[in-house]
C-alpha atoms as a PDB file:
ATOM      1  CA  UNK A   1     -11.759   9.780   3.830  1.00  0.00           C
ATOM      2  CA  UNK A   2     -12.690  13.494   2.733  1.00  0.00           C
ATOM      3  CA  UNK A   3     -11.111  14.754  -0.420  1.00  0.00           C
ATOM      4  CA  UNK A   4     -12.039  17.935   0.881  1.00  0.00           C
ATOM      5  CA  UNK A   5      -8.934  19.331   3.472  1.00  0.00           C
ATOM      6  CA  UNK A   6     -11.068  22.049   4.724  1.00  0.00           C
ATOM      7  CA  UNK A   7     -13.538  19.226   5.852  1.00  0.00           C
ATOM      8  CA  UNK A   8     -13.196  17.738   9.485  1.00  0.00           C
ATOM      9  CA  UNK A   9     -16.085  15.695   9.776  1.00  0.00           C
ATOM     10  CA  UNK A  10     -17.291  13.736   6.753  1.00  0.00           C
ATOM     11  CA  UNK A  11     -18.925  10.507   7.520  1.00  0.00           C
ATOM     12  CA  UNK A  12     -17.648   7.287   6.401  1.00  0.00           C
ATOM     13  CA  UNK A  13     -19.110   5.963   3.370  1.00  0.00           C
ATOM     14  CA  UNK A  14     -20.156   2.101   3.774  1.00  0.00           C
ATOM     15  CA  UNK A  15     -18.312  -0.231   1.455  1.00  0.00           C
ATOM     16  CA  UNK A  16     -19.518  -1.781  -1.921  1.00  0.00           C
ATOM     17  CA  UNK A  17     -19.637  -5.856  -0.817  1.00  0.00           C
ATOM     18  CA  UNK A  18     -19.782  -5.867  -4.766  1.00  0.00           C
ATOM     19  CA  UNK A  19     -16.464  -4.806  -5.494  1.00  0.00           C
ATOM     20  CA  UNK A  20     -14.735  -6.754  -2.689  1.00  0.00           C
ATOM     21  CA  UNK A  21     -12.023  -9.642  -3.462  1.00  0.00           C
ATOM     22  CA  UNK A  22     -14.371 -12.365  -2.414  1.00  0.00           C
ATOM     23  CA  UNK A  23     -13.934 -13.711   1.566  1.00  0.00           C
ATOM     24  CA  UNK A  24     -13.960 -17.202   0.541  1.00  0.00           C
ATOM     25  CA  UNK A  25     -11.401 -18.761  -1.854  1.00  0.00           C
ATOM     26  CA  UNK A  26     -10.135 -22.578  -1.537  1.00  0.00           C
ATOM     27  CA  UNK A  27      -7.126 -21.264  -3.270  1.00  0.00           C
ATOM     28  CA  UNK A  28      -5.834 -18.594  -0.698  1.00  0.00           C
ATOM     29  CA  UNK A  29      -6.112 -21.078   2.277  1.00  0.00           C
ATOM     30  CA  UNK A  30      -6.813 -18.956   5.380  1.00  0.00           C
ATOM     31  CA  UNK A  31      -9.449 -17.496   4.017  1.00  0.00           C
ATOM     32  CA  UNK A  32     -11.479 -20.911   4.254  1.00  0.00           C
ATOM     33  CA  UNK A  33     -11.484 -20.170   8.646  1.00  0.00           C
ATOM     34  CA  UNK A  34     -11.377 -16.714   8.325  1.00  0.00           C
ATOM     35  CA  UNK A  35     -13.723 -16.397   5.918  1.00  0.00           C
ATOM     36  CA  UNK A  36     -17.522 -14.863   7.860  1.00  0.00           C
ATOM     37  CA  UNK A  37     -19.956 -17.823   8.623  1.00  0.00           C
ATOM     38  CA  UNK A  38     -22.904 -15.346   9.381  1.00  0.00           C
ATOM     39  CA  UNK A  39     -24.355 -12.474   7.970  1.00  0.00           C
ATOM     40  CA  UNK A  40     -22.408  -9.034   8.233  1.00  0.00           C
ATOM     41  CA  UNK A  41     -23.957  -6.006  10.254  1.00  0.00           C
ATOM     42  CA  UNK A  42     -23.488  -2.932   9.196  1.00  0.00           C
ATOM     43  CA  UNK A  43     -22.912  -0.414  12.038  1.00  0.00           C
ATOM     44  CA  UNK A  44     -23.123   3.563  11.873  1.00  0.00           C
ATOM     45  CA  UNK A  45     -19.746   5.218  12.343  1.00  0.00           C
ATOM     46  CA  UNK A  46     -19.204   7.041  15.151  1.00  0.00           C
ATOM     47  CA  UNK A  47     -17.359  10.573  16.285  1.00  0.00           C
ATOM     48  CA  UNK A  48     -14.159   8.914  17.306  1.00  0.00           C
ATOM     49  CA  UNK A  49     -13.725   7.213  13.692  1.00  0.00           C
ATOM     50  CA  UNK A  50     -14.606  10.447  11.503  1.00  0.00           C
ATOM     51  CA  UNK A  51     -12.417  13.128  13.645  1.00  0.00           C
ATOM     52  CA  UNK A  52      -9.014  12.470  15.713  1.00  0.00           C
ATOM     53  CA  UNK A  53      -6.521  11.463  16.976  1.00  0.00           C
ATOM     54  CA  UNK A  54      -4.932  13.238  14.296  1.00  0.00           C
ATOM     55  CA  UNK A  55      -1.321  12.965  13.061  1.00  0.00           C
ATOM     56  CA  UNK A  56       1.609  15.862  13.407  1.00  0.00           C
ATOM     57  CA  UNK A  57       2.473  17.275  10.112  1.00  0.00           C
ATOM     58  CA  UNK A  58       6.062  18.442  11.948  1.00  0.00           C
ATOM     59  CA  UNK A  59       6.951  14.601  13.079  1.00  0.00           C
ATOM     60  CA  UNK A  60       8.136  13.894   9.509  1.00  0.00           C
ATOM     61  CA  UNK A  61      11.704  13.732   9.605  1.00  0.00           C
ATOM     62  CA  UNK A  62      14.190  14.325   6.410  1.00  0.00           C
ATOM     63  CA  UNK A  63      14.918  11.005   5.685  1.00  0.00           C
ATOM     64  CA  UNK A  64      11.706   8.972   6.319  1.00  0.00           C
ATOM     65  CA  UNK A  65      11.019   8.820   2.839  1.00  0.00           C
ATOM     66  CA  UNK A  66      13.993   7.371   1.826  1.00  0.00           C
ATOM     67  CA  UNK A  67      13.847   3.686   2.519  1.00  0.00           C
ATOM     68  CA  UNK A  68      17.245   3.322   1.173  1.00  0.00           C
ATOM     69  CA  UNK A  69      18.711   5.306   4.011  1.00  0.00           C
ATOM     70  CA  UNK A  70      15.927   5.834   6.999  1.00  0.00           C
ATOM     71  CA  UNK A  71      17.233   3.015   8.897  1.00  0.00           C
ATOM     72  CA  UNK A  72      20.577   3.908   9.451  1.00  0.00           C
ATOM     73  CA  UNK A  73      19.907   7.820   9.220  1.00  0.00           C
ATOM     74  CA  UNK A  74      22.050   8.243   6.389  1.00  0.00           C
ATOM     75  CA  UNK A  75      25.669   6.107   7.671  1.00  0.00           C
ATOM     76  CA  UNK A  76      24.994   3.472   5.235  1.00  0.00           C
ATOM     77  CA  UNK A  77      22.434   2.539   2.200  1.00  0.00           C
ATOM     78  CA  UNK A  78      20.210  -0.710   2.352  1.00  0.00           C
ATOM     79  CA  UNK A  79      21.340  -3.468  -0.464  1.00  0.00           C
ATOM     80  CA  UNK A  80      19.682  -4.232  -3.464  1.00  0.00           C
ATOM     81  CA  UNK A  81      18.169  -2.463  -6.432  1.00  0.00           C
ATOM     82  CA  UNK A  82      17.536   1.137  -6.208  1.00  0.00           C
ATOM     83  CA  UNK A  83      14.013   1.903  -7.458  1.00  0.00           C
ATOM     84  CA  UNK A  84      11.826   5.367  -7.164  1.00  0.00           C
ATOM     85  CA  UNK A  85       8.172   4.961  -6.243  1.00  0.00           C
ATOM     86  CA  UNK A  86       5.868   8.026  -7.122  1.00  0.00           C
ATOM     87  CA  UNK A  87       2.889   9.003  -7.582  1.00  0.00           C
ATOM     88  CA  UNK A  88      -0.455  10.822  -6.789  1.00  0.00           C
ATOM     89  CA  UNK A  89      -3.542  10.614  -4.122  1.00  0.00           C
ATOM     90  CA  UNK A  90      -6.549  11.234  -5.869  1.00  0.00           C
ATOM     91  CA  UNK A  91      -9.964  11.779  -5.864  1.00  0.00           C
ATOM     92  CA  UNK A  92     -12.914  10.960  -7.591  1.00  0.00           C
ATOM     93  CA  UNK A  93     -12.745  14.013 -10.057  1.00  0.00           C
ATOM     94  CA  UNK A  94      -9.208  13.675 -10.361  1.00  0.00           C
ATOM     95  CA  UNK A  95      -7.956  16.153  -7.749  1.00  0.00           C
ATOM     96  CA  UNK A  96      -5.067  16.158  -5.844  1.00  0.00           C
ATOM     97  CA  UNK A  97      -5.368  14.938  -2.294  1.00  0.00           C
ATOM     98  CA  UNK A  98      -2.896  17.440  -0.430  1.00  0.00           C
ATOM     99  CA  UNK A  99      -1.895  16.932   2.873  1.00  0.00           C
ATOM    100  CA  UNK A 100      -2.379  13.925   3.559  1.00  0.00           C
ATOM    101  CA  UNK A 101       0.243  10.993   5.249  1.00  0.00           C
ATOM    102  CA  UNK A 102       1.284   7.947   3.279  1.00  0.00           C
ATOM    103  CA  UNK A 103       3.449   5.405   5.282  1.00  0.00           C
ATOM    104  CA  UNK A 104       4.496   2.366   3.268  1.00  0.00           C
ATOM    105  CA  UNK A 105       6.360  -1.186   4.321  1.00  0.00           C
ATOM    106  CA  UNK A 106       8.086  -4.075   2.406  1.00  0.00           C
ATOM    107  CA  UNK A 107      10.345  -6.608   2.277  1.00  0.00           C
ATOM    108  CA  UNK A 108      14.202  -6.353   1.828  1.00  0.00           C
ATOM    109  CA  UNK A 109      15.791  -7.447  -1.315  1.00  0.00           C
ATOM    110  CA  UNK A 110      15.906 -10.874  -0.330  1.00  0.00           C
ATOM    111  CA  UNK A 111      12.032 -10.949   0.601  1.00  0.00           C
ATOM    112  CA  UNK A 112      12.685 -10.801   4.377  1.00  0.00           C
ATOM    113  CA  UNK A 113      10.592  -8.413   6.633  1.00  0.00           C
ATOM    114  CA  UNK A 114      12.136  -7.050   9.653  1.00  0.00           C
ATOM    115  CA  UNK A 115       9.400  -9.033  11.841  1.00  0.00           C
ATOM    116  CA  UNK A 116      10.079 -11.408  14.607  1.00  0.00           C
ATOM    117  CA  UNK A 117       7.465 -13.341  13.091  1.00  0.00           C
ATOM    118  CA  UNK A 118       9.530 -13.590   9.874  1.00  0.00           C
ATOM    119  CA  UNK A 119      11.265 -17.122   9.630  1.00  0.00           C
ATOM    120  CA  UNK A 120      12.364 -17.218   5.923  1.00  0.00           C
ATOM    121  CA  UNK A 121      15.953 -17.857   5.984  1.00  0.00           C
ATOM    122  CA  UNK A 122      16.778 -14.996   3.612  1.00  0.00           C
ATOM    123  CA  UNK A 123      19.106 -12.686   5.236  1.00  0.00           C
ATOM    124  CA  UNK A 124      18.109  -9.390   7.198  1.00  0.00           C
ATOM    125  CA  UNK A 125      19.886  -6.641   5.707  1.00  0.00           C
ATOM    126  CA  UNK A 126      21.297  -4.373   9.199  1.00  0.00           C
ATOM    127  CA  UNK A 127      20.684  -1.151   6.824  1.00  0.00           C
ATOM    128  CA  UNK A 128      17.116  -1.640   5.641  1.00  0.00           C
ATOM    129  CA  UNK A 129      13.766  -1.135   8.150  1.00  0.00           C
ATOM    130  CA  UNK A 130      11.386  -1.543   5.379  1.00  0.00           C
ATOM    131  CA  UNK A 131       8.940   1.375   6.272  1.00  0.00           C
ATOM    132  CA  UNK A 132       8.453   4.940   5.695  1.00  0.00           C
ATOM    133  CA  UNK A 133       6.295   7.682   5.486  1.00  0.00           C
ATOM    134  CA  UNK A 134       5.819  11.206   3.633  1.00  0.00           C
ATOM    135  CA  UNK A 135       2.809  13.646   3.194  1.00  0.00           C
ATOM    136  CA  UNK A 136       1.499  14.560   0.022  1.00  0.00           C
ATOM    137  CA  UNK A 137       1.834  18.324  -1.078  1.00  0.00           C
ATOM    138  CA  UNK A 138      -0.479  20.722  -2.231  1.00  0.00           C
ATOM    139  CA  UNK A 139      -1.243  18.854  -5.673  1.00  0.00           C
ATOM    140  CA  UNK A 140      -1.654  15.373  -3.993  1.00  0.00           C
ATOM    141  CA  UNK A 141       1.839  14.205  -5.033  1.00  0.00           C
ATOM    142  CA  UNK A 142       4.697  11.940  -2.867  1.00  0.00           C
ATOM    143  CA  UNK A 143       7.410  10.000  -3.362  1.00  0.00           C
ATOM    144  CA  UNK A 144       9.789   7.034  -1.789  1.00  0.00           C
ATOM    145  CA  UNK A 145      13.015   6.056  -2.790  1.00  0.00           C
ATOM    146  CA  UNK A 146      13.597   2.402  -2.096  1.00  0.00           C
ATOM    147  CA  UNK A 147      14.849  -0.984  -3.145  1.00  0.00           C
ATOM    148  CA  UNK A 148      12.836  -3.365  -5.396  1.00  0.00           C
ATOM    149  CA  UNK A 149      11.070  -5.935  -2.634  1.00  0.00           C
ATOM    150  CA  UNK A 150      12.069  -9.346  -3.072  1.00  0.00           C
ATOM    151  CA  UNK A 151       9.626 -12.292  -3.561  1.00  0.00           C
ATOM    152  CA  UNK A 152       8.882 -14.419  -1.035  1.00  0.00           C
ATOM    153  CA  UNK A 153       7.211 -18.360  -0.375  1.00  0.00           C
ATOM    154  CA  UNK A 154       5.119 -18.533   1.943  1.00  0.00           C
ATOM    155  CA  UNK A 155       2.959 -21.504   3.586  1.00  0.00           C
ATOM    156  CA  UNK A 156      -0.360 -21.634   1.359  1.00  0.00           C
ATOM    157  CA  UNK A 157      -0.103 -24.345  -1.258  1.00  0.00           C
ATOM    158  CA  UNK A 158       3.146 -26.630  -1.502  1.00  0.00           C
ATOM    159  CA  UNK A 159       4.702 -23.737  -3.467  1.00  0.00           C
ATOM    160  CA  UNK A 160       3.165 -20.528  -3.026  1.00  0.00           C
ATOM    161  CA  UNK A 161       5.352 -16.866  -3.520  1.00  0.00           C
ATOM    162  CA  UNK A 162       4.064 -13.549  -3.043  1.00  0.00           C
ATOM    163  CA  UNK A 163       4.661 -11.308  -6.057  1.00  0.00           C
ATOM    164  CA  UNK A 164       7.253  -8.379  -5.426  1.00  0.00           C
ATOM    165  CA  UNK A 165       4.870  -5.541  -3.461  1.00  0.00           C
ATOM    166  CA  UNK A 166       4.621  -2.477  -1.183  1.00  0.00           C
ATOM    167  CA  UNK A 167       2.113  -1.909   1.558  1.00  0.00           C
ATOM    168  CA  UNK A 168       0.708   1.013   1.295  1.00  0.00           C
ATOM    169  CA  UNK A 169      -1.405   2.912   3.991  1.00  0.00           C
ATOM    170  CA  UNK A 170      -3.264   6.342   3.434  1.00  0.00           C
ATOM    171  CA  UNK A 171      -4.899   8.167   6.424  1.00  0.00           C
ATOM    172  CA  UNK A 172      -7.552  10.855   6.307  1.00  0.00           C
ATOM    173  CA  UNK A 173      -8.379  13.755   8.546  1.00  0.00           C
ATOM    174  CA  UNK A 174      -7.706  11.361  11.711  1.00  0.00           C
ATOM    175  CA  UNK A 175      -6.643   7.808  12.173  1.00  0.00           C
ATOM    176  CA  UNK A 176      -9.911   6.247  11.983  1.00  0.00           C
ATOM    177  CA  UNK A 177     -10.217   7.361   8.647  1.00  0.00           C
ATOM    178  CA  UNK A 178      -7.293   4.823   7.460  1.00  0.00           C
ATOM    179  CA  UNK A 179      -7.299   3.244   3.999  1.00  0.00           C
ATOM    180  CA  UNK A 180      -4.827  -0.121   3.483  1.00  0.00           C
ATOM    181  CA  UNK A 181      -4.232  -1.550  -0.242  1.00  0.00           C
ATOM    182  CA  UNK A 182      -0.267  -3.098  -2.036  1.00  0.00           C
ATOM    183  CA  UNK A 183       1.514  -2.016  -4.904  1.00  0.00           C
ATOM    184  CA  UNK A 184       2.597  -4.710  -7.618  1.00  0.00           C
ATOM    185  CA  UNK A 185       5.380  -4.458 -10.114  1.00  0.00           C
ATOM    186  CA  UNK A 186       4.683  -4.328 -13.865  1.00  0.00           C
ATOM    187  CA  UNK A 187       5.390  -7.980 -15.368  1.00  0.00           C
ATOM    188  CA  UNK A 188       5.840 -10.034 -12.606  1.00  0.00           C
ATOM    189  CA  UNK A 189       5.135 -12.938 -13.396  1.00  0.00           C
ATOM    190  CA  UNK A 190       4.200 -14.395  -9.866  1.00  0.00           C
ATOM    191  CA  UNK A 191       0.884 -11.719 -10.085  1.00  0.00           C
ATOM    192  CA  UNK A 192      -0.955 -14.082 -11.688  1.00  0.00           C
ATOM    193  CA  UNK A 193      -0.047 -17.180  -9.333  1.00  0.00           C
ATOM    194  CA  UNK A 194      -0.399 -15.646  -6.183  1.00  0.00           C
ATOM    195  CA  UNK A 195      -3.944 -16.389  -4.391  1.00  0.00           C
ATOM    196  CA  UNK A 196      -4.208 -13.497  -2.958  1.00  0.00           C
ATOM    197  CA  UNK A 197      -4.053 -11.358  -5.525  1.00  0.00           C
ATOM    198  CA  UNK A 198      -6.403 -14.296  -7.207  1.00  0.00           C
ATOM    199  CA  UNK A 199      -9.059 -13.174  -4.755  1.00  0.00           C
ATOM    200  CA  UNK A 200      -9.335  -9.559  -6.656  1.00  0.00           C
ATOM    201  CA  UNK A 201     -11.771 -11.355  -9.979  1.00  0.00           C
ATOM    202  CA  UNK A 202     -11.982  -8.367 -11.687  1.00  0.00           C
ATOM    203  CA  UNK A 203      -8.907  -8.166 -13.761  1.00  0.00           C
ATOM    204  CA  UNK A 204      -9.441  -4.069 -14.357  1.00  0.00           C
ATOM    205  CA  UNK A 205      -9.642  -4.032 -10.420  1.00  0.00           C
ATOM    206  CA  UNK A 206      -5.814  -5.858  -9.924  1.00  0.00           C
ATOM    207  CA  UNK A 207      -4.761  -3.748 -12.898  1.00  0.00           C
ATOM    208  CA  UNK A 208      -5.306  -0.635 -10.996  1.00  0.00           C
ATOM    209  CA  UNK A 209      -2.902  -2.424  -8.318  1.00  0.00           C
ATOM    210  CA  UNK A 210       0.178  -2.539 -10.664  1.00  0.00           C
ATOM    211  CA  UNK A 211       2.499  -0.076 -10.953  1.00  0.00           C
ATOM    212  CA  UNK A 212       3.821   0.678 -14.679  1.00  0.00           C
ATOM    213  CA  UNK A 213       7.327   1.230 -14.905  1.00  0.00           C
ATOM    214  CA  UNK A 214       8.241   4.709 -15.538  1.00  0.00           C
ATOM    215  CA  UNK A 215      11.372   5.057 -17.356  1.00  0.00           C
ATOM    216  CA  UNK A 216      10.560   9.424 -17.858  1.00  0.00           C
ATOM    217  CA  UNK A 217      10.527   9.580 -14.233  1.00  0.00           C
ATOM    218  CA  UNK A 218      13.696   7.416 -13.743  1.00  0.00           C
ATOM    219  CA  UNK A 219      17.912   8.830 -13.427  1.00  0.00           C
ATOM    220  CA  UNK A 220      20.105   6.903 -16.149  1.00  0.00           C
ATOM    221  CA  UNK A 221      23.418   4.899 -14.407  1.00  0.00           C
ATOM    222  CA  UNK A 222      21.113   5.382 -10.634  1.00  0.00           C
ATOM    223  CA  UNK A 223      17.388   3.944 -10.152  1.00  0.00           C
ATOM    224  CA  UNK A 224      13.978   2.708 -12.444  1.00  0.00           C
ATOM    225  CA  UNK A 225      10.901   4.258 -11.212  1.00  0.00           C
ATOM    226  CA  UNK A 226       7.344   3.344 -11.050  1.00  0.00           C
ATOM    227  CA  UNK A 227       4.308   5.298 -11.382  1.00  0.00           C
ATOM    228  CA  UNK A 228       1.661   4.343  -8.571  1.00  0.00           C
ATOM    229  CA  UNK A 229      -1.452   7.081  -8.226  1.00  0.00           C
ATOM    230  CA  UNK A 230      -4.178   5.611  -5.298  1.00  0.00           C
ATOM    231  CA  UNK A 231      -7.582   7.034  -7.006  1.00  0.00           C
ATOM    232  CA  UNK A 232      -9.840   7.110  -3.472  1.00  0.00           C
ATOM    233  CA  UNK A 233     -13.318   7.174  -5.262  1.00  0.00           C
ATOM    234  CA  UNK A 234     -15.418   6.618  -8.163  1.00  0.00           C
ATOM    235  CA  UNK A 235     -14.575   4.499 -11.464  1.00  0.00           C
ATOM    236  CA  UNK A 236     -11.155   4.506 -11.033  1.00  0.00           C
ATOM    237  CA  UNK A 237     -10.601   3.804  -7.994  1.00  0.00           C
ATOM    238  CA  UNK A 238      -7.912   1.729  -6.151  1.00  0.00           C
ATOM    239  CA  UNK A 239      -8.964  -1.643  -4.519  1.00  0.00           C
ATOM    240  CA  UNK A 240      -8.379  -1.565  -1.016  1.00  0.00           C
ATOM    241  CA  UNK A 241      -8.093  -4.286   1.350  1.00  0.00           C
ATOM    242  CA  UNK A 242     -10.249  -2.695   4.234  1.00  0.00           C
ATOM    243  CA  UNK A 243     -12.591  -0.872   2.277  1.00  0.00           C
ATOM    244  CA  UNK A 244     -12.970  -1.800  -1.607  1.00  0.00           C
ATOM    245  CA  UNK A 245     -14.716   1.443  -2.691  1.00  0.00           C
ATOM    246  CA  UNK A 246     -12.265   3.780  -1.303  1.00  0.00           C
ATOM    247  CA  UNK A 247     -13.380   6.350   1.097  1.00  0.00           C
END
């Protein structure tokens, strides 16, 4: 992903293996078959992944931002606790990333997605999707109001939960240039439990996953917030799932 807006066609940079959660964990279960049996090839990128298809700035609408009320377009909110999610897209000399879309998805309260695939018996809430998406402006900022994701087991070990967390996606110039990585919550408890976020060794790597609560940036009687900046390069840079070392 450029950092540079005026820039069409930057080529991708290949990832750091070094700083990747590792592939093979006897703790995070899947990971044993998923895990590569031979060695990795590393392929040149091509046209179609640095340039287009590229998305509509004008296809944003008013109230995809606002998890709380996207769903229903405003006739009723989601249930549960009303957080605000903000922060800034970086790069590696700390400059805002402007322009640039930033979808998210989570769980409802209850730590249900609204997925077919989704058999935990918590209830679906009828007012919550679970997914949004803003740009950032001309300093690299956004923002998401939401509800606080619930925690949710799910079929590892006898008694595995995912921590509370927020997908987060981060596109570049075009599609292909598409970065994936979650958000965690400041002192939950189930961060250090979870095998996935086990797989990340490098404790100042899964620090740079968790958001710090943000009590300046929060309303009294109405919502906490959390502070969440996604650095795309260089020292401090965000671990991300499909490509560790950012852009």
């Amino acid at each position: 992903m450029s950092s540079n807006n005026n820039t069409e066609n930057d080529p991708l940079i290949p990832r750091n293996r070094a700083n990747h959660p590792v592939v093979y964990d006897p703790e995070y279960k899947t990971s044993v078959t998923r895990s590569p049996k031979l060695p990795l090839l590393s392929m040149e990128s091509t046209l179609s992944e640095e340039t287009g298809p590229v998305f509509g700035h004008n296809l944003i609408g008013e109230l995809d931002n606002n998890l709380i009320s996207n769903f229903s377009q405003g006739a009723a909110l989601a249930i549960g606790e009303r957080i605000r999610v903000h922060g800034r897209i970086l790069d590696e000399r700390n400059r805002g990333v402007a322009n640039t879309l930033v979808e998210v998805w989570q769980a409802n309260a209850g730590g249900r997605y609204r997925h077919d695939r989704d058999k935990y018996f918590a209830p679906l809430d009828p007012n919550f999707g679970g997914c949004g998406r803003t740009m950032t402006d001309e300093h690299g900022y956004y923002e998401f109001m939401t509800i606080r994701p619930g925690a949710y087991p799910w079929p590892n070990r006898s008694n595995d939960w995912r921590p509370m967390h927020i997908h987060f996606s981060v596109f570049g110039s075009g599609f292909g240039q598409r970065l994936i990585t979650q958000m965690y919550f400041e002192g939950d408890p189930l961060i250090k439990l979870c095998p996935i976020t086990g797989t990340v060794k490098n404790q100042q790597q899964l620090d740079r996953l968790i958001a710090p609560l943000d009590m300046k940036g929060s309303r009294p009687m109405d919502y906490l917030a959390y502070k969440f900046d996604i650095v795309l390069r260089g020292r401090r840079q965000t671990q991300f799932e499909n490509k560790p070392q950012g852009s």
